[in-house]
N, C-alpha and C. Protein backbone atom coordinates (compact mmCIF):
# COMPACT_ATOMS: atom_id res chain seq x y z
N UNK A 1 -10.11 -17.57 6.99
CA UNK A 1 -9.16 -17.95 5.97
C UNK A 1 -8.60 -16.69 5.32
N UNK A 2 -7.26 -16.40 4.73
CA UNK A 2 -6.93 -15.55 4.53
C UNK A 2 -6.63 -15.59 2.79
N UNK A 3 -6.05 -14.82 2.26
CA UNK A 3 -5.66 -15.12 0.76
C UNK A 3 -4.09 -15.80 0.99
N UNK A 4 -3.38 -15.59 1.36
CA UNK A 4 -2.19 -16.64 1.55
C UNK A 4 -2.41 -18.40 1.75
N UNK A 5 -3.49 -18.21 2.49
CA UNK A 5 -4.00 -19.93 2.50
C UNK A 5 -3.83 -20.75 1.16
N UNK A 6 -4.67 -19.78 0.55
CA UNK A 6 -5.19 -20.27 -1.09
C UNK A 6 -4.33 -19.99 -1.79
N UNK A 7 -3.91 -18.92 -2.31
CA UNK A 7 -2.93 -18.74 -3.56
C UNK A 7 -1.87 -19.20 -3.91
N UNK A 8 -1.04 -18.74 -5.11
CA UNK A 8 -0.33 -19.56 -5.45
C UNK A 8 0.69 -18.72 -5.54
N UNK A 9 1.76 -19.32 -4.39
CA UNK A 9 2.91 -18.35 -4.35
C UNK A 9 3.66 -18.16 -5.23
N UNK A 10 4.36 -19.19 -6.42
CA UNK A 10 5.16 -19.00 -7.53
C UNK A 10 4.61 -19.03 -8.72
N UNK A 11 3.43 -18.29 -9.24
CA UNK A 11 2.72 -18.66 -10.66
C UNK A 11 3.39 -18.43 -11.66
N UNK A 12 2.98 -19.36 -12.81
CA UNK A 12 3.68 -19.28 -14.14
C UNK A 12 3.34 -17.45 -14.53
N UNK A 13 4.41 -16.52 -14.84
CA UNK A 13 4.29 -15.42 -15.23
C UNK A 13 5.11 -15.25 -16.87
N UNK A 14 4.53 -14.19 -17.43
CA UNK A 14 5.24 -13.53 -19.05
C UNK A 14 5.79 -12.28 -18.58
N UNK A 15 6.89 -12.06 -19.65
CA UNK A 15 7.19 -10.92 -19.48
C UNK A 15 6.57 -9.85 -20.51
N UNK A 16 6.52 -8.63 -20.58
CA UNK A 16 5.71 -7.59 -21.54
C UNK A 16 6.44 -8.01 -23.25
N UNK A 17 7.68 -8.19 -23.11
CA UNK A 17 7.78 -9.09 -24.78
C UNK A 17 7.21 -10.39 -25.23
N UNK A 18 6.72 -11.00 -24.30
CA UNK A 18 5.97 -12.58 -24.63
C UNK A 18 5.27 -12.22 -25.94
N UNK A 19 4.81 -13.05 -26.49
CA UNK A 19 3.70 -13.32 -27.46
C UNK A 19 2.96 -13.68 -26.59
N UNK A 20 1.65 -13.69 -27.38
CA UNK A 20 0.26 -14.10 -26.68
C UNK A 20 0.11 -15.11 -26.94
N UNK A 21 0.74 -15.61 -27.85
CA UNK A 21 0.21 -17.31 -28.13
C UNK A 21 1.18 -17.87 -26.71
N UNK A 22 2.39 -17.30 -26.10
CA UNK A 22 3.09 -17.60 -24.93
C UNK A 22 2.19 -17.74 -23.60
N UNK A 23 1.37 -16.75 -23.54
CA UNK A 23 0.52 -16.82 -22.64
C UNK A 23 -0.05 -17.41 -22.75
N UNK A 24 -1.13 -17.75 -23.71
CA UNK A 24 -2.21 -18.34 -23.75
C UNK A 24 -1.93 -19.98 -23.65
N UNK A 25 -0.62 -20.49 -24.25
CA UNK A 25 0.10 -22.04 -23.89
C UNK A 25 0.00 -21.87 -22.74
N UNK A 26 0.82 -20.90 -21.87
CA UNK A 26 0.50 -21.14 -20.19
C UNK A 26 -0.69 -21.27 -19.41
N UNK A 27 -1.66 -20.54 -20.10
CA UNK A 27 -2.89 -20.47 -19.30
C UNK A 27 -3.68 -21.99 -19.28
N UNK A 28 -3.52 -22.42 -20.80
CA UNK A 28 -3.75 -23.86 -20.96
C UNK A 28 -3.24 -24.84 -20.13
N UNK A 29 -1.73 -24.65 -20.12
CA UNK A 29 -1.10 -25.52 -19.49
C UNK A 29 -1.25 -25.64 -17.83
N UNK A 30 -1.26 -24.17 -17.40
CA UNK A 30 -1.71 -23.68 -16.35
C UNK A 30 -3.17 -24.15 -15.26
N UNK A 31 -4.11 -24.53 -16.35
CA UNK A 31 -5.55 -24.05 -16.46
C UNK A 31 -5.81 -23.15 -15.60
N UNK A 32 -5.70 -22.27 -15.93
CA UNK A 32 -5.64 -20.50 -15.51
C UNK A 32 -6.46 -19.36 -16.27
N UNK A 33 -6.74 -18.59 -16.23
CA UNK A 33 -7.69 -17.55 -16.97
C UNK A 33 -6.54 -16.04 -16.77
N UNK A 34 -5.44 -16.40 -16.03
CA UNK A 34 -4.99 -14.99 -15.68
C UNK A 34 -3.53 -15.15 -15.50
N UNK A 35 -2.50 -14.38 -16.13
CA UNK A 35 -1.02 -14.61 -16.21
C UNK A 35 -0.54 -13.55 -15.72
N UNK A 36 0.40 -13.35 -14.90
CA UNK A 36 0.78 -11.68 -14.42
C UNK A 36 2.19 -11.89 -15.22
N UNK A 37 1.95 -10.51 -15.55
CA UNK A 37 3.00 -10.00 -16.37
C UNK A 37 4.45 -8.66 -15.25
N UNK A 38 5.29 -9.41 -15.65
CA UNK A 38 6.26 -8.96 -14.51
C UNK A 38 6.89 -8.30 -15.59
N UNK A 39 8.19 -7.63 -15.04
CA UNK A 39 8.80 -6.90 -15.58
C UNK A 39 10.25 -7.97 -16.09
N UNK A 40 10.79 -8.72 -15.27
CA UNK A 40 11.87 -9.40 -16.16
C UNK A 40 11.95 -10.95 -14.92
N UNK A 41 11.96 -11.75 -15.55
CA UNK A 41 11.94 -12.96 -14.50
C UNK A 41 12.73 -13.43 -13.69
N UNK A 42 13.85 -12.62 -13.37
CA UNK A 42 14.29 -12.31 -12.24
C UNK A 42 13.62 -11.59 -11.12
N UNK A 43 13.34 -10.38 -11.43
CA UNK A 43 13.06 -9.64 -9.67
C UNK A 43 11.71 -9.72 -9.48
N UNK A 44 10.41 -10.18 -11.18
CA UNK A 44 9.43 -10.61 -10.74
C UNK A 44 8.66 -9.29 -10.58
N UNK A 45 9.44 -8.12 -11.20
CA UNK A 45 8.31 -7.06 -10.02
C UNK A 45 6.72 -7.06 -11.41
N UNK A 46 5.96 -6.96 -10.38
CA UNK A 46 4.34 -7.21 -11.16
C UNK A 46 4.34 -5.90 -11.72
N UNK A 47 4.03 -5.64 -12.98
CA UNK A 47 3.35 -4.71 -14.01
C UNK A 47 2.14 -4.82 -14.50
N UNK A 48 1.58 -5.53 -14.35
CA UNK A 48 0.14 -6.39 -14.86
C UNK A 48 -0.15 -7.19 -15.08
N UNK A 49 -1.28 -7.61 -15.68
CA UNK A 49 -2.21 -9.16 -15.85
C UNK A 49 -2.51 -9.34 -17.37
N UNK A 50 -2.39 -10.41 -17.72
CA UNK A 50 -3.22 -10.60 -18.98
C UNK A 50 -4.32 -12.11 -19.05
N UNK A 51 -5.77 -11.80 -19.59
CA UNK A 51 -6.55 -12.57 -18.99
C UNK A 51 -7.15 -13.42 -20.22
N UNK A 52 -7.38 -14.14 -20.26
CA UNK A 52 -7.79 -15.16 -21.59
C UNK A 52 -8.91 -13.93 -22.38
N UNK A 53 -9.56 -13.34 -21.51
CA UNK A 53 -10.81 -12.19 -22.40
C UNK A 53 -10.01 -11.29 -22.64
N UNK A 54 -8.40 -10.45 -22.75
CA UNK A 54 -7.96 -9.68 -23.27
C UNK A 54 -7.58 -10.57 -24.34
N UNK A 55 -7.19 -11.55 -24.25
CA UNK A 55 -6.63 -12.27 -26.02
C UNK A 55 -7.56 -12.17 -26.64
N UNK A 56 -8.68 -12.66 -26.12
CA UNK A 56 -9.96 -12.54 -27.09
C UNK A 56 -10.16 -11.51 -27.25
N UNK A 57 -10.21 -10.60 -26.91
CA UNK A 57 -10.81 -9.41 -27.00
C UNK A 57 -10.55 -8.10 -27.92
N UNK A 58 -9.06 -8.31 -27.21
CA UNK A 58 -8.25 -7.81 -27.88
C UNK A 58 -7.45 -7.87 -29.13
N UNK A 59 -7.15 -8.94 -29.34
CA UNK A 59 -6.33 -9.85 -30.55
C UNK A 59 -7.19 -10.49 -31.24
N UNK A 60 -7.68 -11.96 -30.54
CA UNK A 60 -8.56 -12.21 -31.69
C UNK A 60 -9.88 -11.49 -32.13
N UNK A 61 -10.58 -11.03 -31.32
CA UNK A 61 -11.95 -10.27 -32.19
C UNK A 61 -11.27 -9.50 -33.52
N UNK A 62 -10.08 -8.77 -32.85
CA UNK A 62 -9.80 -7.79 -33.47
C UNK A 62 -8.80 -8.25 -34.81
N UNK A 63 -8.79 -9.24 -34.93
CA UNK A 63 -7.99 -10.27 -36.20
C UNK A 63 -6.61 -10.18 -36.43
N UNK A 64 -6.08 -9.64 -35.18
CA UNK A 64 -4.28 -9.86 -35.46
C UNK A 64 -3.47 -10.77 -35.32
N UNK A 65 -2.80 -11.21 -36.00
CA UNK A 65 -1.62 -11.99 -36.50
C UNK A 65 -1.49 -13.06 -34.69
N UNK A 66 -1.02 -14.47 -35.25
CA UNK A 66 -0.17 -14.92 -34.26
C UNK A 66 0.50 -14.07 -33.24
N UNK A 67 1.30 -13.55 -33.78
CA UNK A 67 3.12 -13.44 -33.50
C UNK A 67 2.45 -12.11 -32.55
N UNK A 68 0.74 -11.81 -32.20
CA UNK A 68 0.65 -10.20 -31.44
C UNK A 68 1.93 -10.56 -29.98
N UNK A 69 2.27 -9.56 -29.12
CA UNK A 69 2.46 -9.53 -28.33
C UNK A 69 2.25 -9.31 -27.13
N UNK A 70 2.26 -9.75 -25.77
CA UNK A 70 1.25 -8.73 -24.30
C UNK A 70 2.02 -7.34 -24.39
């Protein structure tokens, strides 16, 4: 079996201005643990990930506002 079998060719993605509460609706909605963060939702190109333990981790432990951003 290969990884193309399994994955998911069009996943819900954010862009680096999202809010995190943006992500984190998707991940819910998603039921997902992991959102890739593209550069603009057109060309899609991947810049990174954001993972339900960076919100936590990052944002909420750390007590910032709603409105943080990825």
């Amino acid at each position: 079996m290969k990884a193309s079998d399994i994955m998911t060719s069009m996943p819900a993605v954010v862009t680096p201005a999202a809010k995190l509460f943006e992500a984190a609706e998707i991940m819910k909605y998603e039921e997902v643990g992991c959102i890739p963060v593209v550069s603009d939702t057109v060309s899609r190109r991947l810049v990174g990930v954001i993972t339900d333990r960076d919100i936590s981790v990052r944002c909420t432990a750390r007590r910032h506002s709603v409105g943080c951003e990825v």
